[in-house]
Protein backbone atom coordinates (compact mmCIF):
# COMPACT_ATOMS: atom_id res chain seq x y z
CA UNK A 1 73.35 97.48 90.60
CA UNK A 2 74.23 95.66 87.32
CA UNK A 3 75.66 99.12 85.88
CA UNK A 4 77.75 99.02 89.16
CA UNK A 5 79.06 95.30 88.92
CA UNK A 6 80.36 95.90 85.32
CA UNK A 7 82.04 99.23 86.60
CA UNK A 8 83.86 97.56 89.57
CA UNK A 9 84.61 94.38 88.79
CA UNK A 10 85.09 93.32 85.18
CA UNK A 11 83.32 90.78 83.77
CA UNK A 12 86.29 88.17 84.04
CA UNK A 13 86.30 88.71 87.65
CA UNK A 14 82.74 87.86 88.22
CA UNK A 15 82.84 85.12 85.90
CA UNK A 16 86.28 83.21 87.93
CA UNK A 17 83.60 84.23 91.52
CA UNK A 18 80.53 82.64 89.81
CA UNK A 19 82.39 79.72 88.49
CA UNK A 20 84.32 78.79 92.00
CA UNK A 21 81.22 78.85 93.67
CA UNK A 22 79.67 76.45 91.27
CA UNK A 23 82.88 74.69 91.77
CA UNK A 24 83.40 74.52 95.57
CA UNK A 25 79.49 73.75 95.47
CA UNK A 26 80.33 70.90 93.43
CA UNK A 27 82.86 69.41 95.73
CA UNK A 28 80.95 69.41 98.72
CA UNK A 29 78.11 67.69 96.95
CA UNK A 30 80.25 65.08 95.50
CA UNK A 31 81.73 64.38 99.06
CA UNK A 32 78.07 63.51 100.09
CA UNK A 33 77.69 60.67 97.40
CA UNK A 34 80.84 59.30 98.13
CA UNK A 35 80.93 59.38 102.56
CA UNK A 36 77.28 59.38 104.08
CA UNK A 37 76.00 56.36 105.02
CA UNK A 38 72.47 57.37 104.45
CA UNK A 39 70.65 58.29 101.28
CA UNK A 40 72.71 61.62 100.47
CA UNK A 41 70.00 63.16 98.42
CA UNK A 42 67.37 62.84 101.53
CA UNK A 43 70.57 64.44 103.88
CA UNK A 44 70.59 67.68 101.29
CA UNK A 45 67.01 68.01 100.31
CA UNK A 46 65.61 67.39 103.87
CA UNK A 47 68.42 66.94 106.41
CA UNK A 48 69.19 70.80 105.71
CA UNK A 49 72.74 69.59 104.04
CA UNK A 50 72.69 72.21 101.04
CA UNK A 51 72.12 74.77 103.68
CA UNK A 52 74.84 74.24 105.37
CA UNK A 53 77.03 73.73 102.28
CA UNK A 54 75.90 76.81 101.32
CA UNK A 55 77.88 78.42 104.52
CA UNK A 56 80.98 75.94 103.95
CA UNK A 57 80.74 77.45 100.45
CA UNK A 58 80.65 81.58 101.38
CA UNK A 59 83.41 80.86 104.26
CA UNK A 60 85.66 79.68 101.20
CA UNK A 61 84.44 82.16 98.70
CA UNK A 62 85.23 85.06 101.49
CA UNK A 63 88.43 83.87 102.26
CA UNK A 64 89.37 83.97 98.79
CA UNK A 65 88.38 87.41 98.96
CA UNK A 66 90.25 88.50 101.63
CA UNK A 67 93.36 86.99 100.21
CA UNK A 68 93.12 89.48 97.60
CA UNK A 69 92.63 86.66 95.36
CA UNK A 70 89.93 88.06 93.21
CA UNK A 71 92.12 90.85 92.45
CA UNK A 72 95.21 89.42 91.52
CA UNK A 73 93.44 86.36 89.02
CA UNK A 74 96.82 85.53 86.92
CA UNK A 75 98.12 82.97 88.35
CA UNK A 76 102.13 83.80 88.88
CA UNK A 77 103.20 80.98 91.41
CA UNK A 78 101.03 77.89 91.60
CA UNK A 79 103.27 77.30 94.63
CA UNK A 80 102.18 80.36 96.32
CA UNK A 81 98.61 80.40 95.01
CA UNK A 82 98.68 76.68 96.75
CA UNK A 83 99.86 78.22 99.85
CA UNK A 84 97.27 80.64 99.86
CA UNK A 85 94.20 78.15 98.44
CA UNK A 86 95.66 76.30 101.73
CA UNK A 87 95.46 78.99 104.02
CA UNK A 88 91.95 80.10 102.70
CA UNK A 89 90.60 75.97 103.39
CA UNK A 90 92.40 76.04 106.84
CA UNK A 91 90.41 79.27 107.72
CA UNK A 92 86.90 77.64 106.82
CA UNK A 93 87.95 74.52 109.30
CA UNK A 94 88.34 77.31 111.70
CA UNK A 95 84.96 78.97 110.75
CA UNK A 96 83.22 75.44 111.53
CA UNK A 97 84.88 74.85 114.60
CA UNK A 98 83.69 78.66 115.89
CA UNK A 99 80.03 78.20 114.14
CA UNK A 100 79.74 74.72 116.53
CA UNK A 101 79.62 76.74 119.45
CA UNK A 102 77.07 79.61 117.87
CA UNK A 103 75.15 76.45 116.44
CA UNK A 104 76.25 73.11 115.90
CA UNK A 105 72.92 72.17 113.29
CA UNK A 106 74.54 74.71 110.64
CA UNK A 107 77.96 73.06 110.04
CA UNK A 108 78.82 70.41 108.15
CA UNK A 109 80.04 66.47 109.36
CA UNK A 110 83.69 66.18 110.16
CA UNK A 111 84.52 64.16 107.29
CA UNK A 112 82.46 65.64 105.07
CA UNK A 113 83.81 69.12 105.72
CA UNK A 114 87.19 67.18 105.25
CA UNK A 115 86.87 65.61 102.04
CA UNK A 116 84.57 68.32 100.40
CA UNK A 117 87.55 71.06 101.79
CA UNK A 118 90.30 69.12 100.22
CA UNK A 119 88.39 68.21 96.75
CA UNK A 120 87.83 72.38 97.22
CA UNK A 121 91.66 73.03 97.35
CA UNK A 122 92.54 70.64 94.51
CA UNK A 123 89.89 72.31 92.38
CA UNK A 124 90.42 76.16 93.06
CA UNK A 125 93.92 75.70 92.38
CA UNK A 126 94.11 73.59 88.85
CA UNK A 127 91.15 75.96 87.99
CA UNK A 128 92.71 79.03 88.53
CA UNK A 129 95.81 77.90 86.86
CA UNK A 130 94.00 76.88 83.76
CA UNK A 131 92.09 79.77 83.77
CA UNK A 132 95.12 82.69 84.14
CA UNK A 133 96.68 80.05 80.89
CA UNK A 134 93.47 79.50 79.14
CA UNK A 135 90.30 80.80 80.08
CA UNK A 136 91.41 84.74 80.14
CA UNK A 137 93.27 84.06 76.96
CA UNK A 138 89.77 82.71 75.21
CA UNK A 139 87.46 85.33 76.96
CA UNK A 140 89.96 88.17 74.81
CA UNK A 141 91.31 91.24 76.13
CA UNK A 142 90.01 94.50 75.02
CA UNK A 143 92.61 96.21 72.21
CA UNK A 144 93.18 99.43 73.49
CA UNK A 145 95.73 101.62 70.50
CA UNK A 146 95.90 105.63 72.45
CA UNK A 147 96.18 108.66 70.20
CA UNK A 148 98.70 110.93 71.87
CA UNK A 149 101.08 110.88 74.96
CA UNK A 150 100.06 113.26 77.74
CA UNK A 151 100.50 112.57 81.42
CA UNK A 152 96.60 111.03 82.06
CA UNK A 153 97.39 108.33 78.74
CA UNK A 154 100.95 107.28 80.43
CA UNK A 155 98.61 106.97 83.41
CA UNK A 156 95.76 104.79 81.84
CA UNK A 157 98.87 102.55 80.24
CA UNK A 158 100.50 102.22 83.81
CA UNK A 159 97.10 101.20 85.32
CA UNK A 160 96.17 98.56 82.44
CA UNK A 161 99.49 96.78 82.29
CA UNK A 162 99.35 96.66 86.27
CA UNK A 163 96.19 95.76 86.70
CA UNK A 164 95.29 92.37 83.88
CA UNK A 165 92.27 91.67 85.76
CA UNK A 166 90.42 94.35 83.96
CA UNK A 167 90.73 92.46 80.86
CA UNK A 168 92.35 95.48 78.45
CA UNK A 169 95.65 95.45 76.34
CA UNK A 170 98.07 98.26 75.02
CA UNK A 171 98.52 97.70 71.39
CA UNK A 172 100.82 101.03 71.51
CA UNK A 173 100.44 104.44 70.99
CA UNK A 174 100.34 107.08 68.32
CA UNK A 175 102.08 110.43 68.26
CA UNK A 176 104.53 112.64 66.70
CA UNK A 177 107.28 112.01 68.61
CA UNK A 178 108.45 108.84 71.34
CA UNK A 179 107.81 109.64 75.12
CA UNK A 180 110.15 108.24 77.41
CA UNK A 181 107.33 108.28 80.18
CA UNK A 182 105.43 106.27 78.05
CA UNK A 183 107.47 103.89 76.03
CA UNK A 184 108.04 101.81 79.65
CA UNK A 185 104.37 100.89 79.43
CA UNK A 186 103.30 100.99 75.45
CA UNK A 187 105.46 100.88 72.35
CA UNK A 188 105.21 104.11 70.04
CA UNK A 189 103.84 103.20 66.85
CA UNK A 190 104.21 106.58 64.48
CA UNK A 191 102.98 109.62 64.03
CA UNK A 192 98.86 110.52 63.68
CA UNK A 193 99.01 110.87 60.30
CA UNK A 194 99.27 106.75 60.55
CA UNK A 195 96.48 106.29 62.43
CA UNK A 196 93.79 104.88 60.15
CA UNK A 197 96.60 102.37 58.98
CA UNK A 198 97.22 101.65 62.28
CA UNK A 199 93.84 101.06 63.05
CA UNK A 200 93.15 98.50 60.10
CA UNK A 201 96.32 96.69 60.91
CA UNK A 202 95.58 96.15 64.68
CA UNK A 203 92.03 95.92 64.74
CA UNK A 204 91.62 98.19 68.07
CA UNK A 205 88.18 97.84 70.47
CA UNK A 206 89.20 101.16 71.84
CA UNK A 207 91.16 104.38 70.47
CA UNK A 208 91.42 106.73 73.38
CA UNK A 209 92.24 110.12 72.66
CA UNK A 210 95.23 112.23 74.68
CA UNK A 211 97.27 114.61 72.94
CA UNK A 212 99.25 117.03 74.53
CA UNK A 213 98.07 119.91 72.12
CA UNK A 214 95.21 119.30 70.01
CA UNK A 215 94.63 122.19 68.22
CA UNK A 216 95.33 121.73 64.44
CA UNK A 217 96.69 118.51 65.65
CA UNK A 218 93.98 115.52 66.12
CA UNK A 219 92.83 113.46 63.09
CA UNK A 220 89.41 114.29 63.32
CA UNK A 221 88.42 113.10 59.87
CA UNK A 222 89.96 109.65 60.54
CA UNK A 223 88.89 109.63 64.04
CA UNK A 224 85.28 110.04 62.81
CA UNK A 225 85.94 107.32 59.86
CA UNK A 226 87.16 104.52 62.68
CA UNK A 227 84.19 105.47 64.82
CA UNK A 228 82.12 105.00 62.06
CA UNK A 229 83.83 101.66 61.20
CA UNK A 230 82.73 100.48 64.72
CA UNK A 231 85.70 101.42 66.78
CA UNK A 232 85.00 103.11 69.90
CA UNK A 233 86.58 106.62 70.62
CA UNK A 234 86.90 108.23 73.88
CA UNK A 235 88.83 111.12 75.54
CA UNK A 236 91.32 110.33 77.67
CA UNK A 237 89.74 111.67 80.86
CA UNK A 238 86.96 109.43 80.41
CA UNK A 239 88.58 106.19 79.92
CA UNK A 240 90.63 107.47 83.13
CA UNK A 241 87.63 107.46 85.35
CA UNK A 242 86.93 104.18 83.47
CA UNK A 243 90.55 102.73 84.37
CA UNK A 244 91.76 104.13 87.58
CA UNK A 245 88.02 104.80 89.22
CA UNK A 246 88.99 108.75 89.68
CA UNK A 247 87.84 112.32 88.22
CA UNK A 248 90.98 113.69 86.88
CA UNK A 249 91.33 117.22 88.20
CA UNK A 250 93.85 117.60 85.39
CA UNK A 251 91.04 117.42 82.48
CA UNK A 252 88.29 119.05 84.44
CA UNK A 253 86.87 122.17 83.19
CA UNK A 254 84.01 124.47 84.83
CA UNK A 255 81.99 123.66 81.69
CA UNK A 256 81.52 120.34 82.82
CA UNK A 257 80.15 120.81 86.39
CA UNK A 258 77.79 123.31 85.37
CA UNK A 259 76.31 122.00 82.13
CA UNK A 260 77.13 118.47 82.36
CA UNK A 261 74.24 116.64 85.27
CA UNK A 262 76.14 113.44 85.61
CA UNK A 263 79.20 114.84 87.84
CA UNK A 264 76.76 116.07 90.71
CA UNK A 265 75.37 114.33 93.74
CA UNK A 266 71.73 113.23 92.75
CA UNK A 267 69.20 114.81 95.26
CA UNK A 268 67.02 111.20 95.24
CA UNK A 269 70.26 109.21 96.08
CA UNK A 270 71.52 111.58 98.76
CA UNK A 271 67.89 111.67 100.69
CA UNK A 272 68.46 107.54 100.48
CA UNK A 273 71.93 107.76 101.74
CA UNK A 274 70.82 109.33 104.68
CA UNK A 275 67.94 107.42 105.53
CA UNK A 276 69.65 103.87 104.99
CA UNK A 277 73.09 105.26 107.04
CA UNK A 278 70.86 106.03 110.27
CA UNK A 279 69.34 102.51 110.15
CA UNK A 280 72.70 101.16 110.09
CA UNK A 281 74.50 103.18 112.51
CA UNK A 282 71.72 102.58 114.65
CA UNK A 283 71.87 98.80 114.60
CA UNK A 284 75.74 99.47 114.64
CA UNK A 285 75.82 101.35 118.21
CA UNK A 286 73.98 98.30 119.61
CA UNK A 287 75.97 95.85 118.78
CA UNK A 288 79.16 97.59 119.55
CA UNK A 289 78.57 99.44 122.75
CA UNK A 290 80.34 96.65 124.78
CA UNK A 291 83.13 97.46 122.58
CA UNK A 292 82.59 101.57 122.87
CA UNK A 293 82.53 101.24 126.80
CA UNK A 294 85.83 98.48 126.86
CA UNK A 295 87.44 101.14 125.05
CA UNK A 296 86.03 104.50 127.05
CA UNK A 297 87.50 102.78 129.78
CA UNK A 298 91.03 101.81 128.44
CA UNK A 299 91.47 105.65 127.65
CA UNK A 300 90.69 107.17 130.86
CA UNK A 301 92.88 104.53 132.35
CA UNK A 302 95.71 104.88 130.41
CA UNK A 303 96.05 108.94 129.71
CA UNK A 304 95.00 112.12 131.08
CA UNK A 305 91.77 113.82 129.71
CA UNK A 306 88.27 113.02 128.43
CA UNK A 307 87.88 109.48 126.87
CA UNK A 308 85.47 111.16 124.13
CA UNK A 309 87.34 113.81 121.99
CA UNK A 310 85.27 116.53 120.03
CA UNK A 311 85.91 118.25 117.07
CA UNK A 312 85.23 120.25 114.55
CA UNK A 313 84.66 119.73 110.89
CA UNK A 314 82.92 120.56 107.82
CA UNK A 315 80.01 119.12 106.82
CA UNK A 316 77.23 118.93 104.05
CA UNK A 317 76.94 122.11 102.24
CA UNK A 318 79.76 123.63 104.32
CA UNK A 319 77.83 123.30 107.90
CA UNK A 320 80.52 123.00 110.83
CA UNK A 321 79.68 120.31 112.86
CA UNK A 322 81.05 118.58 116.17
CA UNK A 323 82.85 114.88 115.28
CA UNK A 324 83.18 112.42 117.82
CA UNK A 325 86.05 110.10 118.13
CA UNK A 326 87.44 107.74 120.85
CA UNK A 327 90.57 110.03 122.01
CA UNK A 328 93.84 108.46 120.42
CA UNK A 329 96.49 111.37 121.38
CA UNK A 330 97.60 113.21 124.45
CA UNK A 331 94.83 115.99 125.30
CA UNK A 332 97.81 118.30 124.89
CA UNK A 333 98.50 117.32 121.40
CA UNK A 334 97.42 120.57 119.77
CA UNK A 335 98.57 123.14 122.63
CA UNK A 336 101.74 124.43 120.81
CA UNK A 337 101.43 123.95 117.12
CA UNK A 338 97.43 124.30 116.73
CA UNK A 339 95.73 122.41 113.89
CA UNK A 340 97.89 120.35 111.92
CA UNK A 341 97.29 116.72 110.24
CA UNK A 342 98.20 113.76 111.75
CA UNK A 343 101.15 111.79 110.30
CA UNK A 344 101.55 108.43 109.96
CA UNK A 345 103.53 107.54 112.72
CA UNK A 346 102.52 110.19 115.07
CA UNK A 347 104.14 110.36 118.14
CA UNK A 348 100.77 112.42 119.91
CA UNK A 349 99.15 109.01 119.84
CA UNK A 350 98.86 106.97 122.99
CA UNK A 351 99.68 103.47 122.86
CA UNK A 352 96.25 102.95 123.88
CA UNK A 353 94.95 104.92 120.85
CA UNK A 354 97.64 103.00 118.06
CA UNK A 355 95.67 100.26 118.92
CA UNK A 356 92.00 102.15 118.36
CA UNK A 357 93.37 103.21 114.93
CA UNK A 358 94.86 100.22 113.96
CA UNK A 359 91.35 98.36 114.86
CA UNK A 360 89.44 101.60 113.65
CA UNK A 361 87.08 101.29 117.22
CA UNK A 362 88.43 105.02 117.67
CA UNK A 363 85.91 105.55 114.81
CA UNK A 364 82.95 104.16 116.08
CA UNK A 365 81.01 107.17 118.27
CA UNK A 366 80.62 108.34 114.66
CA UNK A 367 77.53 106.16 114.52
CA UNK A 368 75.99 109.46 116.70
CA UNK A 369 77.18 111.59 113.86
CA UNK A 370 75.35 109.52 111.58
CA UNK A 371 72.02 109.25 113.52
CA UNK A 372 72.13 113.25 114.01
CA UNK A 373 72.37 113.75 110.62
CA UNK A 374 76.17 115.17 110.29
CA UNK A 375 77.48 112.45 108.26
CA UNK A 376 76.53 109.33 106.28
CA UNK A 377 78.22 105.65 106.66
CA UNK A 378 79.89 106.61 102.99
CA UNK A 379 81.52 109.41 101.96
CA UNK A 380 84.32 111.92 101.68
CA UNK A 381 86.38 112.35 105.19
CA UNK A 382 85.30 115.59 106.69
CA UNK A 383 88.17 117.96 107.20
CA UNK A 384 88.50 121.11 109.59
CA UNK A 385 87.74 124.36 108.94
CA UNK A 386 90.90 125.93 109.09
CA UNK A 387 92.25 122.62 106.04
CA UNK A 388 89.30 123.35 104.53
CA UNK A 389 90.03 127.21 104.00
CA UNK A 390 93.31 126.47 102.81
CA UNK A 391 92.98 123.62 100.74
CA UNK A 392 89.96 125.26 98.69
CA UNK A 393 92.38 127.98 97.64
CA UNK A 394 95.48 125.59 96.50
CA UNK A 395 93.21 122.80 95.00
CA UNK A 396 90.20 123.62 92.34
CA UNK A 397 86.93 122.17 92.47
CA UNK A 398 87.85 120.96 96.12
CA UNK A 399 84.76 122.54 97.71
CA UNK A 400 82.54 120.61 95.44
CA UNK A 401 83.08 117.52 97.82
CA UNK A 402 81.20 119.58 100.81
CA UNK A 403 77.87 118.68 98.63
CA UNK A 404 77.42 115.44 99.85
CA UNK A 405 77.52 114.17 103.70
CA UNK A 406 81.09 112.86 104.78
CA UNK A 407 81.56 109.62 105.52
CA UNK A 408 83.28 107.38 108.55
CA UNK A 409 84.76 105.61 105.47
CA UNK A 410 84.85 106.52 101.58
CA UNK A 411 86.25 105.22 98.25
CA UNK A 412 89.43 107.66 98.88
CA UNK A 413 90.01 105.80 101.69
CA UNK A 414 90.16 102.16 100.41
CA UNK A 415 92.21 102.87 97.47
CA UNK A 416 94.64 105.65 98.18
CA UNK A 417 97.87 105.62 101.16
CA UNK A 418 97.76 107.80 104.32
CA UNK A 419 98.39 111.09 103.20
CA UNK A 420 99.23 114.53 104.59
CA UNK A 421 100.07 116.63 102.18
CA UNK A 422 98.23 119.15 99.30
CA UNK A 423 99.05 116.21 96.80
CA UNK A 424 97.29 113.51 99.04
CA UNK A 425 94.43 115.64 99.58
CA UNK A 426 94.06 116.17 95.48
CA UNK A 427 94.92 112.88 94.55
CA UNK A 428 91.94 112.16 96.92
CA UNK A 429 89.57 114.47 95.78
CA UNK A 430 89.76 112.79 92.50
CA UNK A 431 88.38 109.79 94.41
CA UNK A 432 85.77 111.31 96.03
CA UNK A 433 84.13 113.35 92.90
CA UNK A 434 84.28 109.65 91.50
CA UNK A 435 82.27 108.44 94.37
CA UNK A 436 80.17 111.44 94.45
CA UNK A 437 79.23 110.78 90.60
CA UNK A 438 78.54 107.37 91.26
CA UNK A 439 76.72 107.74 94.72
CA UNK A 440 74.71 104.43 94.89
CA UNK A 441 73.61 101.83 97.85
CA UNK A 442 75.59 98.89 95.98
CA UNK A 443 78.64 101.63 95.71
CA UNK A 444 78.42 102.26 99.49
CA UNK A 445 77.84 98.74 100.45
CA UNK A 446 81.17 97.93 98.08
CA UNK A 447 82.97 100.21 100.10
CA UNK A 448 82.01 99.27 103.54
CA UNK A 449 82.90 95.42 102.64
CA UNK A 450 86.43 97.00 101.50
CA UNK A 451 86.63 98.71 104.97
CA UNK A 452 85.89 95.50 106.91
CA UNK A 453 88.64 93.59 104.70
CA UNK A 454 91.30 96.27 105.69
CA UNK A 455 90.06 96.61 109.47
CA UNK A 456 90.16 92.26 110.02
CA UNK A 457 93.81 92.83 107.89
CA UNK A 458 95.23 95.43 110.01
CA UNK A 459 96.06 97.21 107.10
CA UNK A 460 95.88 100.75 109.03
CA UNK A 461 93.92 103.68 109.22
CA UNK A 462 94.06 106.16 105.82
């Protein structure tokens, strides 16, 4: 779990979540001395008032989430991050209003949810300003000088300087010659031969290794000197998977699947997978059958042919298997061109079934798929046979990501665009070998919390 937290979200992240919380706690506390008419410390300790902070306190915290606010922690605008702080405080009001109704002993007095909300908007948003100004700046960045210029180290540069909340900095790069690629995200800084005077003048945390050619060509002896000095060295495929969260299919040799464990699904974690997915899907067909049958019914009305559509894909160790899925396009869809992907803006789908994408419910009679076995909660999307057949010949390694159960949702999903082409479908296979390396409950949970943010958002189906 711990190893996970420090591989998703850096440790500036967590420490801006844990501090808020204190924060917001704070407010809501404060609000208590200064409005109750009774003894406030007998309302929290015995009245069941920290309780019910507590909520007022995780309907903030998740609406800061959903904002996207924990990924984007510089503050740019302190008029927009207002806006949003606003927006996020409005939404808990809501949240107590709705919770009154479920149970009006868990939310908070009017005025107390009044005053403690607006001493929570003042503080979020001078804390997050002084923070992005001072608090990042003090924490340090990690000083990251790259030996080389090939297309994965222009990547890693692109993905620090666009993503600061991982807490790293470009000090420039090192090669023979200037790349034009790369000079719009690092400054070239001389050839190798400069590297160990490089190093001493900069002071780098990190020298990650990417030249184009390396034969004849990498500094070992200095290399080994610096890493001897205490400066970290690493190739740049694995301070890729570090950066972006993918395998790079561009540095991936045979070598490494076969003699190297760590790539592979672990048998243990797979066996848990499954057992922990049923349980879930389980619990999840209960509580949305009312929302299964609304839907069975709004298909059958609305279009000709079954309201369950059945397919099939590949599965776990390359086992067809029939999917399930709420039908979404005319049952003709396929009669004239046979199997082909669906496209963004389809024009097969219903209007009926625009909306089960949009929402995702189209999804849901997966849960049987889930409870048979077929698939897990997590995990790479399950293709068709006749994709699958072609795609293993035009991409390498892609039949590798038949060796662990597909998922109704997966890391590929969250973080890459609708796709449907060869180049989607390698650019997320490098996803899914990540998530397949790093197969883990708190992974899967991280996932399926991502999913929920983009279903409530409307962010579409990928």
């Amino acid at each position: 779990m711990l190893r996970f937290l420090r591989e998703i979200l850096p440790s500036n992240v967590l420490t801006l979540a844990i501090t808020e919380a204190v924060l917001v706690f704070s407010c809501f506390v404060a609000a208590s001395f200064l409005l109750l008419p009774v003894d406030p410390v007998v309302y929290l300790l015995y009245d069941g008032g920290l309780g019910r902070i507590s909520i007022a306190v995780a309907s903030i915290l998740t609406g800061l989430y959903f904002h996207d606010l924990y990924s984007q922690i510089r503050v740019s605008s302190r008029l927009l991050l207002l806006q949003q702080v606003l927006q996020v405080t409005g939404i808990s009001f809501l949240f107590q209003a709705l919770l009154y109704y479920a149970n009006s002993g868990l939310i908070l007095p009017r005025w107390l949810m009044m005053l403690g909300g607006g001493f929570s908007l003042i503080a979020i948003t001078g804390w997050r300003t002084f923070y992005s100004a001072v608090v990042l700046r003090a924490l340090g960045e990690e000083k990251v000088l790259l030996l080389g210029s090939n297309s994965l180290v222009e990547e890693i540069a692109r993905h620090i300087r666009e993503h600061p909340e991982l807490g790293m900095k470009v000090a420039g790069y090192v090669d023979e010659q200037a790349s034009p690629a790369l000079d719009r995200h690092a400054e070239h800084l001389g050839p190798p031969g400069r590297l160990r005077e490089l190093a001493e003048k900069l002071e780098p945390d990190l020298i990650i290794v990417g030249l184009a050619e390396r034969r004849n060509r990498t500094p070992m002896a200095d290399l080994l000197e610096l890493r001897f000095s205490g400066i970290r060295i690493q190739e740049a495929a694995t301070a890729h998977e570090r950066v972006a969260k993918t395998v790079s299919l561009r540095e991936l040799r045979p070598s490494q699947l076969i003699y190297t464990g760590g790539l592979g699904p672990r048998p243990g974690m797979v066996t848990l997978q499954a057992a922990y997915s049923r349980v879930i899907a389980l619990a999840g067909l209960v509580l949305a059958s009312p929302v299964m049958l609304l839907a069975a019914a709004a298909v059958r009305l609305t279009s000709r042919g079954p309201a369950l559509y059945r397919q099939t894909r590949v599965g776990w160790k390359g086992r067809p298997f029939t999917l399930y899925k709420f039908r979404s396009m005319r049952a003709d869809a396929e009669e004239v061109t046979g199997a082909v992907w669906a496209t963004k803006n389809d024009p097969r789908v219903t209007p009926v079934g625009r909306w089960l994408r949009r929402l995702r419910v189209d999804e849901l009679p997966q849960f049987i798929n889930v409870l048979k076995g077929d698939m897990s909660l997590v995990g790479p999307r399950p293709e068709r046979p006749e994709f699958v057949a072609s795609l293993s010949k035009q991409i390498p390694y892609y039949r590798q990501r038949l060796f662990v159960r597909p998922g109704i949702t997966g890391w590929a999903q969250i973080n890459h665009k609708y796709g449907d082409s060869v180049e989607d479908a390698a650019r997320k296979l490098e996803y899914d070998l990540y998530y397949i390396k790093n197969l883990s409950p708190a992974l899967d949970a991280y996932i399926i919390v991502q999913t929920m943010k983009t279903v409530l958002l409307q962010r579409g189906a990928q």
